[in-house]
N, C-alpha and C. Protein backbone atom coordinates (compact mmCIF):
# COMPACT_ATOMS: atom_id res chain seq x y z
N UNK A 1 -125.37 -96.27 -41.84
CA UNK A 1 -126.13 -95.25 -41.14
C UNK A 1 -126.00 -95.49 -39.64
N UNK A 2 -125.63 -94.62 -38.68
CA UNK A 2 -125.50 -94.56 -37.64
C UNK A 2 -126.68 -94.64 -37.11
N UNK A 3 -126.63 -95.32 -35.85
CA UNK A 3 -128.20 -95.39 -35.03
C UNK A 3 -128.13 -94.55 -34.05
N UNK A 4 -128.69 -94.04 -34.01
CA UNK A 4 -129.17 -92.66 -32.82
C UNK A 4 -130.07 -93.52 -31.91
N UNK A 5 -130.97 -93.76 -31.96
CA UNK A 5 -132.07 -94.52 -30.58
C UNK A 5 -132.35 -96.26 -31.27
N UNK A 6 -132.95 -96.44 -30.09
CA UNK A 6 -133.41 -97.92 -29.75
C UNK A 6 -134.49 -97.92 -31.43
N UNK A 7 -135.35 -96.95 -31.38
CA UNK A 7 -136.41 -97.05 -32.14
C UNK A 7 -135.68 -96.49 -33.98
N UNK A 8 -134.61 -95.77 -34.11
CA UNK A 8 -133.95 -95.96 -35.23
C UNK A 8 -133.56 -97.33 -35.63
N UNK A 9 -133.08 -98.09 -34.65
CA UNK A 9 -132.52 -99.57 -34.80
C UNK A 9 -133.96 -100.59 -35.52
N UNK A 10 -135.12 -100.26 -35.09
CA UNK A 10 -136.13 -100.77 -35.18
C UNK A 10 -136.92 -100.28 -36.42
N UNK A 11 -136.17 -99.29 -37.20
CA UNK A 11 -136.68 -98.72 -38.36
C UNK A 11 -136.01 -99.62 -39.83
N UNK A 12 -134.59 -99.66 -39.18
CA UNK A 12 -133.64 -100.60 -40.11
C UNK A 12 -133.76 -101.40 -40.18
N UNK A 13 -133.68 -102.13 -38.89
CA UNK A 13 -134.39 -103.70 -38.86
C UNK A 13 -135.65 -104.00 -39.85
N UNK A 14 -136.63 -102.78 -39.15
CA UNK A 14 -137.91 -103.72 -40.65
C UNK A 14 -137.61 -103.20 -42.20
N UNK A 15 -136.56 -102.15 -42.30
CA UNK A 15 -136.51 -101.67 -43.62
C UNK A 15 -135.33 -102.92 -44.22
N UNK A 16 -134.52 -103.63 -43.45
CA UNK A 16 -133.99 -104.82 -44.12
C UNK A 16 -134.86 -105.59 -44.42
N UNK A 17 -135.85 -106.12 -43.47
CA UNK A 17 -136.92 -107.18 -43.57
C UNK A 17 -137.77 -106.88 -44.82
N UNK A 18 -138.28 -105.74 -45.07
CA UNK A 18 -139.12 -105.25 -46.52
C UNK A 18 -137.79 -106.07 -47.65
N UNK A 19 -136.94 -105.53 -47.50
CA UNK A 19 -136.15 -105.54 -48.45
C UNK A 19 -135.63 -107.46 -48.69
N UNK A 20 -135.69 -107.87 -48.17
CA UNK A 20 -135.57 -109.54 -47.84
C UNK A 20 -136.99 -109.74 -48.67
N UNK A 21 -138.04 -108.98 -47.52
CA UNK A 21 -139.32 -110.41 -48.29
C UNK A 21 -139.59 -109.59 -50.09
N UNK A 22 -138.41 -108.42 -50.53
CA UNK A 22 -139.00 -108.09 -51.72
C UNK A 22 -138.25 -109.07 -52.81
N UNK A 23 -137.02 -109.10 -52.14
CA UNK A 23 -136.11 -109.92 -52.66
C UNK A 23 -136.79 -111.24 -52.97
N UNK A 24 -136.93 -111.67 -52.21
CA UNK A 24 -137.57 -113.38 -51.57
C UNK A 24 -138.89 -113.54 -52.81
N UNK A 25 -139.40 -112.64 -53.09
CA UNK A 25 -140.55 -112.16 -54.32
C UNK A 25 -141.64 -112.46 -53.61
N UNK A 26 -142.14 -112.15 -52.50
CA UNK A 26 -143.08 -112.30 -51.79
C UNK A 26 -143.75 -110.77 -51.50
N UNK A 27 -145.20 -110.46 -52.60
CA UNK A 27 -145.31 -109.15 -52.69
C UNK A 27 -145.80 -108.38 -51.67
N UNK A 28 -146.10 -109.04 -50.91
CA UNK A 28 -146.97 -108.68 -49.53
C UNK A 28 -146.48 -108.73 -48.53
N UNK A 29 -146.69 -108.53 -46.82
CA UNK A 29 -146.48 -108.84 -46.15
C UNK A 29 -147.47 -109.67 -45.59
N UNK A 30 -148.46 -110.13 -46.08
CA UNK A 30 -150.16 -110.65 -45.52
C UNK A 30 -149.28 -111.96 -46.34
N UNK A 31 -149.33 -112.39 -47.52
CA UNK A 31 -148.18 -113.66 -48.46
C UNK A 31 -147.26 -114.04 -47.47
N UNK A 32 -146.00 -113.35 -46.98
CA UNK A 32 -145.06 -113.84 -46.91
C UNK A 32 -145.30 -114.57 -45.32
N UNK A 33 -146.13 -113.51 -44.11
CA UNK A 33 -146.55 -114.17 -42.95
C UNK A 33 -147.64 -115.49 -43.18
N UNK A 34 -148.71 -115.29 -43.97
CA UNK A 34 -149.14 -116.57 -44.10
C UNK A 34 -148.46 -118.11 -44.43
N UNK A 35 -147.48 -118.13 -45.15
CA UNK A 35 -146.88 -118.94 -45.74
C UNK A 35 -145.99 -119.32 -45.06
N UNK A 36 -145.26 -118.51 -44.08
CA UNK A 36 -144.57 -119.17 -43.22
C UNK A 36 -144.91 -119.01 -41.65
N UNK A 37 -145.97 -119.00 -41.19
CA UNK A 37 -146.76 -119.52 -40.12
C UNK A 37 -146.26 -117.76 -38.79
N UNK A 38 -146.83 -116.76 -39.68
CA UNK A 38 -146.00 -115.17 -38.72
C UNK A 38 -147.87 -114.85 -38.69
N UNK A 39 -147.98 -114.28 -37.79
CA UNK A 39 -149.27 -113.25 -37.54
C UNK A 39 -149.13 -112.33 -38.22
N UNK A 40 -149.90 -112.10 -39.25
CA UNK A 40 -149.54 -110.78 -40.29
C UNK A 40 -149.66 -109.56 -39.41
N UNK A 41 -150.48 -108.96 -38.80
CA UNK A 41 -150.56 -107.60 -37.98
C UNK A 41 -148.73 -107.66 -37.30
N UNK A 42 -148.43 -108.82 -36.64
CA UNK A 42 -147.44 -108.91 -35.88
C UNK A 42 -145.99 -108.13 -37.07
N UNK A 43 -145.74 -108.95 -38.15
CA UNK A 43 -145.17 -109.43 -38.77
C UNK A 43 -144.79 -107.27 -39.49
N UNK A 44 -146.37 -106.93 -39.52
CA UNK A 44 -146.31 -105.86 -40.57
C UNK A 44 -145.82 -104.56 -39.25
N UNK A 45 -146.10 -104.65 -38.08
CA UNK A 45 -145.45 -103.50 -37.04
C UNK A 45 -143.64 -103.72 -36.82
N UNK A 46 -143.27 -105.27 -37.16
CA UNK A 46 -142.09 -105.31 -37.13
C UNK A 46 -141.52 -104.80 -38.34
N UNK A 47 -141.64 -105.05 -39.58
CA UNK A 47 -141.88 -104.50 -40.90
C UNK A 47 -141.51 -102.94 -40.88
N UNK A 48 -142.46 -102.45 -40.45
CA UNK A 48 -142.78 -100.66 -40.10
C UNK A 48 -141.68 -100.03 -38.96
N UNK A 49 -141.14 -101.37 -37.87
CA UNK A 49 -140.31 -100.90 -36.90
C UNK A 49 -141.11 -99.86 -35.76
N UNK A 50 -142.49 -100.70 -35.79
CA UNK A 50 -143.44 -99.91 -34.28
C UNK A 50 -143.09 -100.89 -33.17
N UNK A 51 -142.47 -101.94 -33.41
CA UNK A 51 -142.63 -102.90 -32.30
C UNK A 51 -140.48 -103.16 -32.28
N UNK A 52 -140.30 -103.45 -30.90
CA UNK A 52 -138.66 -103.68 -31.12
C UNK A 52 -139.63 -105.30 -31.45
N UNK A 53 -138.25 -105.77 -32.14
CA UNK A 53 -138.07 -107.49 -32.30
C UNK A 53 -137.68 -108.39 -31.41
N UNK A 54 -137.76 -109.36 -31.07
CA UNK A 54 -136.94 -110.10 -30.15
C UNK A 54 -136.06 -111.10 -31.26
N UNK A 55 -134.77 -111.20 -30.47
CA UNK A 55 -133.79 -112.11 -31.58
C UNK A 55 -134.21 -113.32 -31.73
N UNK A 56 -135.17 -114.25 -31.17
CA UNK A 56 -135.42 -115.05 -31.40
C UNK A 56 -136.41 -115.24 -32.52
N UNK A 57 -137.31 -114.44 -32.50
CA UNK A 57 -138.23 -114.37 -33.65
C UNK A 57 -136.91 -113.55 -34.75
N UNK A 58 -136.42 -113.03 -35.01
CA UNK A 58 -135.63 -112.31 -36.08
C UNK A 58 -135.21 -112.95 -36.29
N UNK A 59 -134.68 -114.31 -35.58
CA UNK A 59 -134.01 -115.81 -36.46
C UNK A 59 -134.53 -116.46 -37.19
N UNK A 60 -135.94 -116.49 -36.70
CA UNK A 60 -137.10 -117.54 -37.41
C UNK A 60 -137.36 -116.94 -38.53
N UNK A 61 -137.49 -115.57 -38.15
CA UNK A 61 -137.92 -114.71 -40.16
C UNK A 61 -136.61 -115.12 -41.01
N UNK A 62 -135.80 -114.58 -40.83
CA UNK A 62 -134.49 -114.84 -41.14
C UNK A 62 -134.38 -116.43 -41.33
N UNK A 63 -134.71 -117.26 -40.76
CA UNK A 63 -134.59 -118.37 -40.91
C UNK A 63 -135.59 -118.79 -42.67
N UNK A 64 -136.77 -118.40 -42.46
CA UNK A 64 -137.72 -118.23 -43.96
C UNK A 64 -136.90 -117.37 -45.25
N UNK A 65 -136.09 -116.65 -44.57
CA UNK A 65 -135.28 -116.26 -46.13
C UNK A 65 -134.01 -116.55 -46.57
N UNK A 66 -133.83 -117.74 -45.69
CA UNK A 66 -132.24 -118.43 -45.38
C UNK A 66 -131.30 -117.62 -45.68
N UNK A 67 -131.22 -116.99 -44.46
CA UNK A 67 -130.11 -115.65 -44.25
C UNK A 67 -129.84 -115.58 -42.83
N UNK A 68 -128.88 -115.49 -42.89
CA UNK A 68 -127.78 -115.47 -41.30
C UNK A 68 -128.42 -114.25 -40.82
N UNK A 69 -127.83 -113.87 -39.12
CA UNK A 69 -128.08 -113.13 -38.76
C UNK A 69 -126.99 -112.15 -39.04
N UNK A 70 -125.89 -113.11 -39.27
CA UNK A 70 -124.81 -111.91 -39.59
C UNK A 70 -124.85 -111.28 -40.90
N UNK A 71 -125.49 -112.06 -42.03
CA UNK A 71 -125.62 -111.67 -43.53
C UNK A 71 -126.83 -110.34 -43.32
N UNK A 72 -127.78 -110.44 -42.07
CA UNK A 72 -128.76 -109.72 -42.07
C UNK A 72 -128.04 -108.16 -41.49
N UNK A 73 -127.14 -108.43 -40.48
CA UNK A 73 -126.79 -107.29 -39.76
C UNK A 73 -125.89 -106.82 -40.42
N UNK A 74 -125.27 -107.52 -41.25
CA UNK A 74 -123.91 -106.19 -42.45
C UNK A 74 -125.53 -105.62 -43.40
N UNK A 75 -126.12 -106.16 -43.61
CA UNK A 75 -127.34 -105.15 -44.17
C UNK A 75 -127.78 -103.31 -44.01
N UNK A 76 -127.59 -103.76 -42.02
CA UNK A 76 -127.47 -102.35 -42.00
C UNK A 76 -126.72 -101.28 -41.65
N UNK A 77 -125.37 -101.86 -42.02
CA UNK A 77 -123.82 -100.95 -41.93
C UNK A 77 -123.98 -100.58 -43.10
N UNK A 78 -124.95 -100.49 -44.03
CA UNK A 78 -124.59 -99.93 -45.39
C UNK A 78 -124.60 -98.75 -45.27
């Protein structure tokens, strides 16, 4: 899917991230931020794609579902 704006990019981004912590079997997003030390409010606007991400935090999530950034970003050339 082609990205049209900043804030499309930020839609994919958390629609991979849903799709990781569903994978990961973590049913929640309130579960999966508690457990690995994320501010759930924080955690659930990145999720939703209201907030851009910074790459450093997108490593650290990514880092909790031991997945590259590159395994994360062919995610959303699908």
């Amino acid at each position: 899917m082609p990205v049209k704006s900043r804030n499309d990019l930020s839609i994919q981004i958390g629609k991979a991230l849903k799709e990781l912590r569903l994978e990961a079997g973590y049913t929640s997003q309130e579960e999966f931020a508690w457990k690995n030390d994320f501010d759930r409010n924080h955690y659930s606007k990145m999720e939703r794609g209201d907030i851009d991400i910074k790459v450093v935090t997108l490593a650290k999530i990514l880092e909790a579902f031991d997945t590259s950034l590159e395994d994360f970003f062919s995610r959303l050339e699908k």
